[in-house]
Each structure stands twice: as C-alpha cells, then as structure tokens.
Protein backbone atom coordinates (compact mmCIF):
# COMPACT_ATOMS: atom_id res chain seq x y z
CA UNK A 1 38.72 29.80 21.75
CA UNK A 2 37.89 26.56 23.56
CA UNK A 3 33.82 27.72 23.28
CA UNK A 4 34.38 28.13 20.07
CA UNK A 5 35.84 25.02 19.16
CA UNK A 6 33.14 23.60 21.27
CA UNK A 7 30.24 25.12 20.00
CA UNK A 8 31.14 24.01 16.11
CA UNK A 9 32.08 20.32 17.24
CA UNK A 10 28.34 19.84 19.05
CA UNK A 11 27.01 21.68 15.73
CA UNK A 12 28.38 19.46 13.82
CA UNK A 13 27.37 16.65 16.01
CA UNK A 14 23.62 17.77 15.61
CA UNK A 15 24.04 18.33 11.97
CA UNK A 16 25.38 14.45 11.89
CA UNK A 17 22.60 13.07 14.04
CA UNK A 18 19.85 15.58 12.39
CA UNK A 19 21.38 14.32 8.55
CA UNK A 20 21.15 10.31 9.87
CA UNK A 21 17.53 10.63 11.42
CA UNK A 22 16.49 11.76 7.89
CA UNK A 23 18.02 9.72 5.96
CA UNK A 24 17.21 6.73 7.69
CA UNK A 25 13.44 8.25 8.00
CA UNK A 26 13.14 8.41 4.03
CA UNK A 27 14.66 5.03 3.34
CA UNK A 28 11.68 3.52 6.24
CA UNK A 29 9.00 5.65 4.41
CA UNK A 30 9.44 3.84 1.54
CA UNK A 31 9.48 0.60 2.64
CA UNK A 32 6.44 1.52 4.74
CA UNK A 33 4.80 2.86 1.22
CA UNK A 34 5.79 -0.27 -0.33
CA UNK A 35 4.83 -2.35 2.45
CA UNK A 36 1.51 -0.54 2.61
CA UNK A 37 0.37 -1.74 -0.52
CA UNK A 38 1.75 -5.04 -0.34
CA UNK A 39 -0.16 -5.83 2.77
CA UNK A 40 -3.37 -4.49 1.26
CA UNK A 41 -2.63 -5.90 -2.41
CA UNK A 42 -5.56 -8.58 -2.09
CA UNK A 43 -8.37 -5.63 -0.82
CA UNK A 44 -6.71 -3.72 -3.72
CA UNK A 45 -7.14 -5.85 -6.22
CA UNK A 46 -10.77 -7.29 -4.83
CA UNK A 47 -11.99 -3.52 -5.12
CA UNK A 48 -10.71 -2.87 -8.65
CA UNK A 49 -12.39 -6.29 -9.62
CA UNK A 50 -15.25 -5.88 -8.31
CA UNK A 51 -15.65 -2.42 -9.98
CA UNK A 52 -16.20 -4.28 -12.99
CA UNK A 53 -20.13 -4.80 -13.73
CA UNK A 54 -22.55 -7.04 -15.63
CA UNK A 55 -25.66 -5.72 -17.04
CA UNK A 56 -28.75 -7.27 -17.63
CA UNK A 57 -30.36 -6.09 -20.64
CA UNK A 58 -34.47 -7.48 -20.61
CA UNK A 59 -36.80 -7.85 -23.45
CA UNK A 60 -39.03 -4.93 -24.36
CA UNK A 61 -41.63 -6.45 -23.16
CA UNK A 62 -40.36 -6.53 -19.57
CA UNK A 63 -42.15 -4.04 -17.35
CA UNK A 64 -40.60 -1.88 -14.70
CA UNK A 65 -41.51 -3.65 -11.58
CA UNK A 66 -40.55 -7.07 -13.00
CA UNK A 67 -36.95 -5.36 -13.68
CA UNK A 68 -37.14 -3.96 -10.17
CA UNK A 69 -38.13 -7.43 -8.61
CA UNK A 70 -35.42 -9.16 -10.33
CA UNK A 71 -32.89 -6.92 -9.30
CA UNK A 72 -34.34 -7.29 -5.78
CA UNK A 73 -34.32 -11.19 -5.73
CA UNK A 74 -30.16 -10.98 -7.67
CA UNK A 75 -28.91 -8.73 -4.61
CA UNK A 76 -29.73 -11.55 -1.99
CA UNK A 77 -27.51 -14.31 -4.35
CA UNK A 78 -23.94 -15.14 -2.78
CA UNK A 79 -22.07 -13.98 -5.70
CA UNK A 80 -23.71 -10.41 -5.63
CA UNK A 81 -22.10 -7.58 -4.39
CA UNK A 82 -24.49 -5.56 -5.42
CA UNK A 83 -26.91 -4.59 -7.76
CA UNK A 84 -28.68 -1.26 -9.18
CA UNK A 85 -31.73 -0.73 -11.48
CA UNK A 86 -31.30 1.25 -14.72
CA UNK A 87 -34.84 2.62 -15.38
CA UNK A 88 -35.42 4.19 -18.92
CA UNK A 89 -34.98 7.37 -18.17
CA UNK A 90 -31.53 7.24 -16.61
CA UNK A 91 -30.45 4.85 -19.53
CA UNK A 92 -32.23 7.42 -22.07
CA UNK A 93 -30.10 10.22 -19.95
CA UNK A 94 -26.92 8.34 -20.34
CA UNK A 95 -26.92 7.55 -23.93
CA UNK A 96 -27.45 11.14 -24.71
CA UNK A 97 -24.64 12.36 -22.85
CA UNK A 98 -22.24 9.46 -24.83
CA UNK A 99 -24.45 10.04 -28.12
CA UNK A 100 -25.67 13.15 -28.20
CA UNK A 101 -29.51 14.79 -27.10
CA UNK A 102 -30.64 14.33 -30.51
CA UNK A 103 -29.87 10.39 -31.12
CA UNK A 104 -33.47 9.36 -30.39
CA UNK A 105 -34.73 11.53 -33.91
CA UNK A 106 -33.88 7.90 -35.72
CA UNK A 107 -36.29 6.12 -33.84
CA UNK A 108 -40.18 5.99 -33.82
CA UNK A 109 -39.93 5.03 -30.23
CA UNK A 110 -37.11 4.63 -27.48
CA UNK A 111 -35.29 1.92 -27.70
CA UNK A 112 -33.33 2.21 -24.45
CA UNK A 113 -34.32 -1.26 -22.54
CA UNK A 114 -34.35 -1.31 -18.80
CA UNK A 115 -31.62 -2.94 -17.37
CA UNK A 116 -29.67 -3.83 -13.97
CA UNK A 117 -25.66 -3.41 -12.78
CA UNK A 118 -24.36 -6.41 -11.13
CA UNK A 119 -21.42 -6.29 -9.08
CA UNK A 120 -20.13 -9.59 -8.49
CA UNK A 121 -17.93 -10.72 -5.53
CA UNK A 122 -14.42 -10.56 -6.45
CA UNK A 123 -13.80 -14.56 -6.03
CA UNK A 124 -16.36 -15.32 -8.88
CA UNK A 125 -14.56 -13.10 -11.43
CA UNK A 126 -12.63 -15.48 -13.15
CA UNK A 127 -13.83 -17.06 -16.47
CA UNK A 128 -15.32 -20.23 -15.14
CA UNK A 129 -17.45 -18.48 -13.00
CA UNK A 130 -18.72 -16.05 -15.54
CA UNK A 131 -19.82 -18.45 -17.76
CA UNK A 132 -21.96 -20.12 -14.85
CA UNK A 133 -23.53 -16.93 -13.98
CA UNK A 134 -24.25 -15.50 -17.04
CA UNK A 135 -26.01 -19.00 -17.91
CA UNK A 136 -28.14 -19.18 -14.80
CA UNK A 137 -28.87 -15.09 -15.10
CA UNK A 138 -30.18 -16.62 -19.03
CA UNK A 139 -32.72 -18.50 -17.96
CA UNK A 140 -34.40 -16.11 -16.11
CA UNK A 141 -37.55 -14.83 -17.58
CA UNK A 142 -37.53 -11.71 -19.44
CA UNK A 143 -33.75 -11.32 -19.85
CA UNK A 144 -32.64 -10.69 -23.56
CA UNK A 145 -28.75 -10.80 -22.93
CA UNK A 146 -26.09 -10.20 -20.24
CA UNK A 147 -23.54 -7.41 -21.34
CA UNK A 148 -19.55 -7.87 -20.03
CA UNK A 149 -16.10 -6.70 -20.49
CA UNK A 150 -14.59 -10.36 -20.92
CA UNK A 151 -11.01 -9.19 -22.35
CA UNK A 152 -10.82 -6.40 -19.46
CA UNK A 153 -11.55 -8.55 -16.73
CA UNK A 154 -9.21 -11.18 -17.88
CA UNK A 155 -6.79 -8.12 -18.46
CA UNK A 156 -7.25 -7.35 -14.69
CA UNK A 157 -6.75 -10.69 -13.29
CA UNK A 158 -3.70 -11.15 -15.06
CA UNK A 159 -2.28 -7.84 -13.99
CA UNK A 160 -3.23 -8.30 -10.59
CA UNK A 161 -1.40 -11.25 -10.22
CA UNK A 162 1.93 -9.83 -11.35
CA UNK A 163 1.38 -6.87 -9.25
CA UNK A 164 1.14 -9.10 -6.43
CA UNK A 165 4.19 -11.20 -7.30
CA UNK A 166 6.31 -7.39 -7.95
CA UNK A 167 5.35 -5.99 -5.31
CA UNK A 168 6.80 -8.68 -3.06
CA UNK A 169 10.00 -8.83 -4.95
CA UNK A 170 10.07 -5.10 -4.57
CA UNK A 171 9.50 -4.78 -0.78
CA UNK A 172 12.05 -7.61 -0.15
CA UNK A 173 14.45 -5.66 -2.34
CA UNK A 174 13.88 -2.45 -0.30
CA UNK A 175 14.11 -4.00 2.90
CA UNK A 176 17.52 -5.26 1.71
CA UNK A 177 18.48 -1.98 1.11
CA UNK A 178 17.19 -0.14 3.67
CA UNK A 179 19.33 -2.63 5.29
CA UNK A 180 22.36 -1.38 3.65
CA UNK A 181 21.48 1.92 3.85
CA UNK A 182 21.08 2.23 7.14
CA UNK A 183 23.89 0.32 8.26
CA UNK A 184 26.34 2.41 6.31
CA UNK A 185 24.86 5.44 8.09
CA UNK A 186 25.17 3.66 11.30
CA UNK A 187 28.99 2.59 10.67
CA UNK A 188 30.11 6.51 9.72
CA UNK A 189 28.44 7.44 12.77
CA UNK A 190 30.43 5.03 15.05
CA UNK A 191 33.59 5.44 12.89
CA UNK A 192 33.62 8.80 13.82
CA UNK A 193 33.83 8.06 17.62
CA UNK A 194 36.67 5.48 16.92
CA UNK A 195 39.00 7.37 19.22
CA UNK A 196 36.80 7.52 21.97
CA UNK A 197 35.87 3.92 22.13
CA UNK A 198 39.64 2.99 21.74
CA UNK A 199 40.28 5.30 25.10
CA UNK A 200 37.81 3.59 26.37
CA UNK A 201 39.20 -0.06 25.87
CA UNK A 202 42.75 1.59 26.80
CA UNK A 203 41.55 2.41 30.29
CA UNK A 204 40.24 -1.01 30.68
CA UNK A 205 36.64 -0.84 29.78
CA UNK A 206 34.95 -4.04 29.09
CA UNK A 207 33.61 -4.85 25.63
CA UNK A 208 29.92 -4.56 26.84
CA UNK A 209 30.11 -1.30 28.84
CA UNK A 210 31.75 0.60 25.59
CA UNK A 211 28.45 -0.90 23.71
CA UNK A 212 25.94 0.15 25.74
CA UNK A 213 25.56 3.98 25.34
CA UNK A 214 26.34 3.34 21.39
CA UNK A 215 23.19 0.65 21.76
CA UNK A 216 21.38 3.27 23.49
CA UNK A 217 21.72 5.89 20.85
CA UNK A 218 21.30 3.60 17.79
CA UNK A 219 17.94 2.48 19.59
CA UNK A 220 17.01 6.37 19.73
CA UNK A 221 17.50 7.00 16.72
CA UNK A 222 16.28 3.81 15.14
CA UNK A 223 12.62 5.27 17.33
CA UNK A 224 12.95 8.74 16.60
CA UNK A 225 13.32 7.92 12.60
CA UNK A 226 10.78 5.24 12.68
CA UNK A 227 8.23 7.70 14.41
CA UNK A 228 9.17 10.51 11.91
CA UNK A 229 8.15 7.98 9.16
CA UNK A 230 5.12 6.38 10.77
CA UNK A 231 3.69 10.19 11.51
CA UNK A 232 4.39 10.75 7.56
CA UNK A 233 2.66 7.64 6.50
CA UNK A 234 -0.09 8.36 8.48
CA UNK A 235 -0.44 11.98 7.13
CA UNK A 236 -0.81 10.19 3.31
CA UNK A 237 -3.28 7.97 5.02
CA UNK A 238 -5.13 11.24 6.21
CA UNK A 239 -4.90 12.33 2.32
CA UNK A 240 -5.86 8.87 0.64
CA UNK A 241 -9.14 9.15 3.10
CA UNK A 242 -10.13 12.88 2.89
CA UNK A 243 -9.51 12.66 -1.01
CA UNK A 244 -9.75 9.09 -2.52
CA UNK A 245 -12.11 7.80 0.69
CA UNK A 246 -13.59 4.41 -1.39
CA UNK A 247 -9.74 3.48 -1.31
CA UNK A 248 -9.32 4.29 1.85
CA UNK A 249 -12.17 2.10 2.84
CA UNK A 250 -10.57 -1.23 1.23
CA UNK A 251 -7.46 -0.61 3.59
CA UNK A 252 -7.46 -3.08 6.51
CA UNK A 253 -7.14 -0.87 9.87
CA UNK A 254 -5.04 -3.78 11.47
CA UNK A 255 -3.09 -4.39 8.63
CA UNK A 256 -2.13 -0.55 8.46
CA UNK A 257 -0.97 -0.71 12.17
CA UNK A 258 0.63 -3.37 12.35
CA UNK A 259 2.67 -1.91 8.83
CA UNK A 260 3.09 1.43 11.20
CA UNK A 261 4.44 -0.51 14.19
CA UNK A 262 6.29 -2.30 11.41
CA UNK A 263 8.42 0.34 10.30
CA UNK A 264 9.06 1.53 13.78
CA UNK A 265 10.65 -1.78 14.71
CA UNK A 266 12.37 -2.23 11.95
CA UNK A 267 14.16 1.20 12.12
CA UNK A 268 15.07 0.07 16.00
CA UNK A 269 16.44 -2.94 14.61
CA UNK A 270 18.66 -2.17 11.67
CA UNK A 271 19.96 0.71 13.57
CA UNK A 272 21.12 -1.34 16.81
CA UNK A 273 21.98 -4.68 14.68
CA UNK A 274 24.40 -2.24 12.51
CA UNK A 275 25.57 -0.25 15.70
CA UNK A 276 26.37 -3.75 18.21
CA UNK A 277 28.83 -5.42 15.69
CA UNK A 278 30.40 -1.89 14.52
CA UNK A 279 31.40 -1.28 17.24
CA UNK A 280 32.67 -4.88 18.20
CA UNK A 281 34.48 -4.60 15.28
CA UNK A 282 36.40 -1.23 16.13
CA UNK A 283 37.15 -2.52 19.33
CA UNK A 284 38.64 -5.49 17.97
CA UNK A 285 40.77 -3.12 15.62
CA UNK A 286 44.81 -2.79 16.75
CA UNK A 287 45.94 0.79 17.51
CA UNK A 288 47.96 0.86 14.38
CA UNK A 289 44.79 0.33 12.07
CA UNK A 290 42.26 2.80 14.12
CA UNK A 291 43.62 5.75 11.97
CA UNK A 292 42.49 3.97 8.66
C-alpha cells in the first residue's frame, strides 16, 4: 500500500516538474521569438529597403556597352549596393511575360530601352537623398529618366519605424509577463512543499539552509527550460536558413547568441528570483496560516 502511495506521489511530482518545465519553456520561446526580431529589426528593415530599386532608363540612342560601362562605373559609388544591366532582350522577355508575347505587333520596332537596377544602401533611402541621386544619375550622358516607387518607399520607412517602436513595447510587455508567469508557476511549486519547509524551520533549520535545495531546483529548472527553448529557437533558425536563406543572411550571428544565451539566463533568473523570496515568505508564515 505504502509503494503504492509512493509510486503516485513521485508521479505526480514528475507530472508537476514535467508541466512547469513546459510551461515556463513556451513563455521563454516567445520572448526569445520576440526578442529575435527585435535585436535584428535594423538588418530587417535595411534588407527590405534596400530591396527596393531604381532604374535607369537611357535614350535610344544609347548603345549596349555605354549602358554596360555606366552600370560598371554606378556599382563603385558609396551609395550603391548594387547594380545589374537590363539588356533588350531580358527587358523584351519581361514585358511579354507582364504584357503578353504578342505586345510588340503595335510597334514597327522594339521599343524596350536598355536599362540598369540600382540598389541603393539602405541609409540613402529617405527622400532627401533620392532627390540628390536621382539629380546627379540626370546628368549623366545618355540617361532619359530614373524610374522609382516614391510612395512605397516612403510607405516602408514609415512602417519600419513603428515596427521598431512595437516591437520594443511588445518584448518589454512579454518579458513582464513571462515574469508573472513564471513566478506563479514557481510559487505553486513551493506552496506545495509548505509542510516540509515548515518541519524544517520546526526542527531548527536556519532560513538559508531551507533555501538552498529550493534555489538549487529553481536554478535547474530555470536551465533545463531555457535549453529546451534555446534548442527550439535554434531549430526555426535551421528552417529560416534552409528555406528563406537571404533572411537568414541579414541575421547577426552574435546578436542571435547572445538572444540564445539570453533566454537561458533569463529562465535561471525568474525561476530562482521567484523561488528565494517564496520561500522566505512561507517561512515567515505562522503555523496557523500555513494551511491557507
């Protein structure tokens, strides 16, 4: 009988621990999700921006390797990214996929001009810069216009900004309630081993040796949880690279770490912080109020 009753306390035990390990692990994944993205949300927004591109349209007059040196010369500027020469025949290509094989009937002669994609440095995308650029790309000889999304890049440095600024608010917000989270998971833990720790005090124990194994196993399990959500971020990182691998290449290495390491510590530390004045508190508590 004794077995028995033995057997389904430690099962229940492990079901407690097992239950608080997870719980605690999905409350850090998020924040490390969150945190993730907020520690990357300049490379983010610097690759989306610098997606955007200019092109160079030149008179018809403009021969191929004049097109080609120009686009050579452009690439070597300090606002340049990078550049890529649109010969006829890819431009012909591309309008007849968005137009249809049979737009050129219309025309006595193609009108596709060549043409070159700039991709501009993501500090010089702002409106002031712009303006420069396309004036000085103007007076070079041989260019007829310079073609840009004004309203969408405005659009994206707007939205950028305010994705920023949320996800800030949002990653303090979860760390405040991972906080909370935690520590009620913590404190039903310890409450549940109120008894022992007031034998414990009742046989003279000092205040420090009934906190240390409780410090020990909040530190565990702060590790083990933190681990379990470090080795899940890490298998989305292992996703985000095999699948969406130009994202993956914006992501700072260190920055990733140090979010990884991040999450680890702060699992440790919630988890001990919550367990250390828990349990000074139930020690504290009179032997009238422990069954409350």
């Amino acid at each position: 009988m004794r077995k028995r009753e033995k057997g389904i306390i430690l099962r229940r035990l492990i079901q407690s621990y097992i239950s608080s390990v997870i719980s605690i692990s999905l409350v850090l994944l998020i924040v490390g999700l969150i945190g993730i993205l907020a520690v990357n949300a300049k490379s983010v927004s610097d690759y989306f921006r610098e997606s955007i591109k200019l092109s160079v349209i030149f008179e018809s007059s403009t021969t191929e390797g004049e097109a080609m040196k120009f686009s050579d010369e452009l690439s070597s500027d300090e606002f340049v990214k990078k550049t890529e020469f649109i010969s006829r025949e890819r431009g012909t290509k591309e309008m007849q996929e968005l137009l249809g094989s049979d737009f050129l009937e219309v025309f006595d002669f193609n009108p596709v001009p060549l043409s070159v994609d700039i991709h501009l440095k993501a500090d010089y995308l702002n409106s002031d810069s712009l303006e420069l650029i396309e004036s000085r790309l103007m007076e070079k000889t041989g260019v007829k216009e310079v073609v840009y999304q004004r309203s969408l890049i405005d659009i994206i440095n707007k939205n950028m900004e305010r994705i920023s600024l949320v996800l800030a608010v949002l990653l303090g917000l979860l760390l405040f309630i991972s906080f909370v989270l935690i520590n009620n998971t913590v404190r039903l833990n310890v409450f549940a081993k109120r008894f022992t720790i007031k034998t414990m005090k009742l046989v003279g124990a000092k205040r420090s040796f009934i906190r240390k194994p409780f410090i020990k196993r909040a530190a565990l399990q702060g590790l083990v949880s933190g681990l379990i959500s470090a080795s899940l971020l890490l298998l989305m990182l292992y996703f985000v690279k095999r699948d969406l691998h130009e994202l993956y290449q914006i992501f700072d290495t260190r920055l990733l770490l140090s979010v990884l390491a991040g999450v680890v510590a702060t699992g440790m530390l919630i988890c001990v912080v919550s367990t250390y004045f828990v349990v000074n508190k139930l020690v504290a508590v009179s032997a009238d109020k422990i069954y409350y």
